[in-house]
Protein backbone atom coordinates (compact mmCIF):
# COMPACT_ATOMS: atom_id res chain seq x y z
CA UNK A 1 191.08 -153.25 -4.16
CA UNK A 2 193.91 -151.00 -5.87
CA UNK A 3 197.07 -152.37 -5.95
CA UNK A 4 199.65 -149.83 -5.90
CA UNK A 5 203.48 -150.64 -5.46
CA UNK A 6 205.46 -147.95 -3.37
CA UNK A 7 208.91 -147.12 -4.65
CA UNK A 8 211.66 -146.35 -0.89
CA UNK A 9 211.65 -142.67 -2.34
CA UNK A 10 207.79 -142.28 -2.48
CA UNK A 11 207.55 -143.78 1.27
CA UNK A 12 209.74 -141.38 3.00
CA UNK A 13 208.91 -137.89 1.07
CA UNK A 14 204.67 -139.50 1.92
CA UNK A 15 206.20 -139.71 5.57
CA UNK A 16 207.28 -136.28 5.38
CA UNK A 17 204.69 -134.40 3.69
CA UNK A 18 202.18 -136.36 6.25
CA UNK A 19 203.62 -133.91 9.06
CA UNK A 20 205.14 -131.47 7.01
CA UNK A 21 203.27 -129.89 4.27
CA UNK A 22 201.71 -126.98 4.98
CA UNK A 23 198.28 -128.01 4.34
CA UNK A 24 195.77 -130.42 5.43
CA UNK A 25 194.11 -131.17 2.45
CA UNK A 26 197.60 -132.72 1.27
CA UNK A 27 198.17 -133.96 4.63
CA UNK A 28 195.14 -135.81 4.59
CA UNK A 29 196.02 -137.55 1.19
CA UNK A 30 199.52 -138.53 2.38
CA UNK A 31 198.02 -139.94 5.47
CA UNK A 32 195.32 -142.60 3.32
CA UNK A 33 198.87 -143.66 0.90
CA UNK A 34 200.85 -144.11 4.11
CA UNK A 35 198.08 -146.35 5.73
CA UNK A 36 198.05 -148.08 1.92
CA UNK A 37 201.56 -148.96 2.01
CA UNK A 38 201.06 -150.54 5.44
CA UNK A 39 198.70 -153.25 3.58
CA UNK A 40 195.27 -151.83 5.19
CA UNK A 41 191.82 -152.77 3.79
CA UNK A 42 190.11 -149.60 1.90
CA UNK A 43 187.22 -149.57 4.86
CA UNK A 44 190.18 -149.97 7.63
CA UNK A 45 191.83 -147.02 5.79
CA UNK A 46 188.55 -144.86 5.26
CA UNK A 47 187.58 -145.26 9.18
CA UNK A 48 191.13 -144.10 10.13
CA UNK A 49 191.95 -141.12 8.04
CA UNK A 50 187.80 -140.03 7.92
CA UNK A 51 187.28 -139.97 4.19
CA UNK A 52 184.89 -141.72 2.13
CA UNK A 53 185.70 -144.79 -0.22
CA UNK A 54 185.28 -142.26 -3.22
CA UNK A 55 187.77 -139.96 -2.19
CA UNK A 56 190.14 -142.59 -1.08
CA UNK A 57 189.82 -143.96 -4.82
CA UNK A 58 190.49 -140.79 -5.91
CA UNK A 59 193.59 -140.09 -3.93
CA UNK A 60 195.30 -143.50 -5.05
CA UNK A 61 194.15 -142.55 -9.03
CA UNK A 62 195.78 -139.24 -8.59
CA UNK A 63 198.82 -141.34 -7.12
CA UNK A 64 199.28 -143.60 -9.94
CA UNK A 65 198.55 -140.86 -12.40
CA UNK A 66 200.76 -138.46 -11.25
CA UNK A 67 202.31 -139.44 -8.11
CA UNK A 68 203.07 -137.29 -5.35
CA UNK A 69 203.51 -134.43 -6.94
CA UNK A 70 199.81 -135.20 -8.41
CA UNK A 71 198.72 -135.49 -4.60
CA UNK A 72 200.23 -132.12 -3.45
CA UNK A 73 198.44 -129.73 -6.10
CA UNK A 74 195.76 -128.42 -4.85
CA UNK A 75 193.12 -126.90 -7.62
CA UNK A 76 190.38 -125.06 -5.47
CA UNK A 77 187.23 -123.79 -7.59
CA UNK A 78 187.53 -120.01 -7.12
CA UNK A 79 185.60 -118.35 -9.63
CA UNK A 80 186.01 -114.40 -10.51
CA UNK A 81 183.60 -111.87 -11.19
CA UNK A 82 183.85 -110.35 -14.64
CA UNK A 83 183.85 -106.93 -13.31
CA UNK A 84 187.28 -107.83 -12.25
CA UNK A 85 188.59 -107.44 -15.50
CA UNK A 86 187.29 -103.62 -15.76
CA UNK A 87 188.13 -103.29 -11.95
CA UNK A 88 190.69 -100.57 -12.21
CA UNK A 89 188.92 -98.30 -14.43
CA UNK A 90 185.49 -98.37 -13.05
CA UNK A 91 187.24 -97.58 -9.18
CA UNK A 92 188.56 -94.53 -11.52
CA UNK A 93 185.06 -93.51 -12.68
CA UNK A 94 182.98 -94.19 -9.39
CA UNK A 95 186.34 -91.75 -7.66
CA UNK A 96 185.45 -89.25 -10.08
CA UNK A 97 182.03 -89.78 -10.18
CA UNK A 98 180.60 -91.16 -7.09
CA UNK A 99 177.32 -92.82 -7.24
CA UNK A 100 174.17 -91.71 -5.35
CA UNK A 101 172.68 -94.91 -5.01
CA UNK A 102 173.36 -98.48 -6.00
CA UNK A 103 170.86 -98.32 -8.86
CA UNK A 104 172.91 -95.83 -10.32
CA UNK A 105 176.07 -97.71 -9.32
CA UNK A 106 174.43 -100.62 -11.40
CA UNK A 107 172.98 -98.40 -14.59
CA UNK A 108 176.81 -96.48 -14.79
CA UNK A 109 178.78 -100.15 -14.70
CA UNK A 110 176.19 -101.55 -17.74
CA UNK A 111 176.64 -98.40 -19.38
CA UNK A 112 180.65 -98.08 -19.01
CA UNK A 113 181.12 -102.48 -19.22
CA UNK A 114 177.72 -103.99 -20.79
CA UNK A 115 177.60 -106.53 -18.05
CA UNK A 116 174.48 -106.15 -15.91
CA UNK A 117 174.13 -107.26 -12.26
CA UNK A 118 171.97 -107.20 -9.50
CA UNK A 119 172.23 -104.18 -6.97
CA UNK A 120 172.94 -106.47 -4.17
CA UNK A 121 175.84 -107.55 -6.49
CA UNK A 122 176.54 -104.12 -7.53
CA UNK A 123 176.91 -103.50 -3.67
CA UNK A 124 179.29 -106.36 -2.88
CA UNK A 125 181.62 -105.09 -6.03
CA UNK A 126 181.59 -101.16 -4.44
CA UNK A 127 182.53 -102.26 -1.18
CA UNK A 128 185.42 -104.40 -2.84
CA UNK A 129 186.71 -101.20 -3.86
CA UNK A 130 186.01 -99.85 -0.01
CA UNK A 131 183.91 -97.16 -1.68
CA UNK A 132 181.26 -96.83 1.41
CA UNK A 133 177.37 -96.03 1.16
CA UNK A 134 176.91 -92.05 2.05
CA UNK A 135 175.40 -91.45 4.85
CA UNK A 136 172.22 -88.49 3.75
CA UNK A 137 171.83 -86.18 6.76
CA UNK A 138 168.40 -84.36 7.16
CA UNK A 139 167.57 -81.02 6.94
CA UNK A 140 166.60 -79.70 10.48
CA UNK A 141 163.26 -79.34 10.98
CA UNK A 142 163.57 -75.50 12.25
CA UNK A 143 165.80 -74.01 9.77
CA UNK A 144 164.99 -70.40 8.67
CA UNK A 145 167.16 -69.63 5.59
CA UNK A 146 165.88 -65.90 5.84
CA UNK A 147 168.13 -65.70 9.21
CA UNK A 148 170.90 -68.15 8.45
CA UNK A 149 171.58 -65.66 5.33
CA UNK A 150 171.06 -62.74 7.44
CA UNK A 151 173.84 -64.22 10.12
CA UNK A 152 176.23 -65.35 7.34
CA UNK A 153 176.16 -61.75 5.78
CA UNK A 154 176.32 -59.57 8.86
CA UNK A 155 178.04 -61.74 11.04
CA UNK A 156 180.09 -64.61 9.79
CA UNK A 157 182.20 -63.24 7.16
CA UNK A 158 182.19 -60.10 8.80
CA UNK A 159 184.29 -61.82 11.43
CA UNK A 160 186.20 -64.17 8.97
CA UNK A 161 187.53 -61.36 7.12
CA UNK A 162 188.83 -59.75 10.58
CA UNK A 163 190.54 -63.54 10.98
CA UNK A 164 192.01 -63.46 7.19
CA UNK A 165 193.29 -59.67 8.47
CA UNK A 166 194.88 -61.37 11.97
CA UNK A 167 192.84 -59.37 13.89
CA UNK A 168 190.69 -62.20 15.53
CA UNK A 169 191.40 -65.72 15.95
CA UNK A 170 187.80 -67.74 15.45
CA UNK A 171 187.22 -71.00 16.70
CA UNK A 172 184.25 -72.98 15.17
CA UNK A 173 182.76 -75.72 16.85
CA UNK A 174 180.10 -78.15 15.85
CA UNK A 175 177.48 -79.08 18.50
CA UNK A 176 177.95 -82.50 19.43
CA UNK A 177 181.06 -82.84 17.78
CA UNK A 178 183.59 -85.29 19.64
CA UNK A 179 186.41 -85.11 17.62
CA UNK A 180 188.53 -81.95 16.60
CA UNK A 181 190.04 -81.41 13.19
CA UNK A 182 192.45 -78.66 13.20
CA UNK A 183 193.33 -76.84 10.03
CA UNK A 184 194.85 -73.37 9.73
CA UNK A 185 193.22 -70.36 8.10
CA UNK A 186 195.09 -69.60 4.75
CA UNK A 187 195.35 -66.03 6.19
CA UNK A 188 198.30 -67.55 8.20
CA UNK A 189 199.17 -68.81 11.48
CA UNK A 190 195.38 -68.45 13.14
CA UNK A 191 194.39 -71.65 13.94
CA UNK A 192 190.37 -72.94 12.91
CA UNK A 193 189.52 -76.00 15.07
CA UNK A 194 186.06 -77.56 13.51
């Protein structure tokens, strides 16, 4: 059994921090030294404040090592990812050059850093930087490009010019679009709703 002597001080700032402190990691530690300066056995004290007789050792080394102060650091393990360090200029790059896949992603951050990682990795790090995977739309399955050109020729900036004139006002719409974006026409005040 540890004997540890408890100074008036120490007693009432473990009293307060027991309640008080913010949190209860530390609140837990002041709780096992208050029941030790009541005079309880190290099982008594384990059963009540549900910690094992290794952390209770612990706690009362840290005490008499450091004292409360000791008790009310707290020194989590948080470890960093080494593209942190390059963070800021690799968001740059990927902005200015945004990758296709995450394999590329992965090849342009050992090229740019010389620190390799895995795409699921790579992945976790882009998302970080709320860059989002693209979305690749298909191709539909009936498209003539002889008649799309024909229509864009003879009919759609045919009718565009007449808007950039301010003869017609032209509304596009997207089929099964829900949502409406307006932006004007730089011809002026004609709105373009897409």
């Amino acid at each position: 059994m540890i004997r540890i002597e408890f100074s008036e001080q120490d007693l009432k700032k473990i009293q307060q921090l027991r309640y008080e402190h913010p949190h209860p990691r530390v609140r837990k530690r002041m709780e096992a030294l208050w029941l030790k300066s009541k005079g309880l056995a190290h099982r008594e004290i384990c059963r009540l404040a549900g910690i094992s007789s290794n952390t209770l050792r612990q706690y009362l080394g840290m005490f008499q090592s450091g004292g409360i102060k000791k008790l009310t650091e707290l020194n989590f393990y948080a470890p960093t990812s080494e593209l942190e360090q390059h963070r800021y200029r690799l968001e740059a790059h990927f902005r200015k050059h945004p990758p296709a896949t995450i394999n590329e992603a992965a090849t342009m951050i050992e090229e740019l850093t010389g620190i390799k990682r895995s795409p699921s990795a790579v992945g976790r790090f882009l998302n970080s930087l709320d860059m989002a995977p693209r979305r690749v739309g298909t191709i539909p399955s009936k498209a003539d490009p002889e008649k799309q050109e024909h229509f864009r020729i003879n009919e759609l900036e045919p009718r565009l010019e007449e808007a950039r004139q301010g003869k017609r006002a032209i509304f596009l719409s997207m089929l099964l679009t829900l949502y409406w974006v307006p932006f004007s026409v730089f011809c002026g005040h004609s709105p373009v709703y897409l």
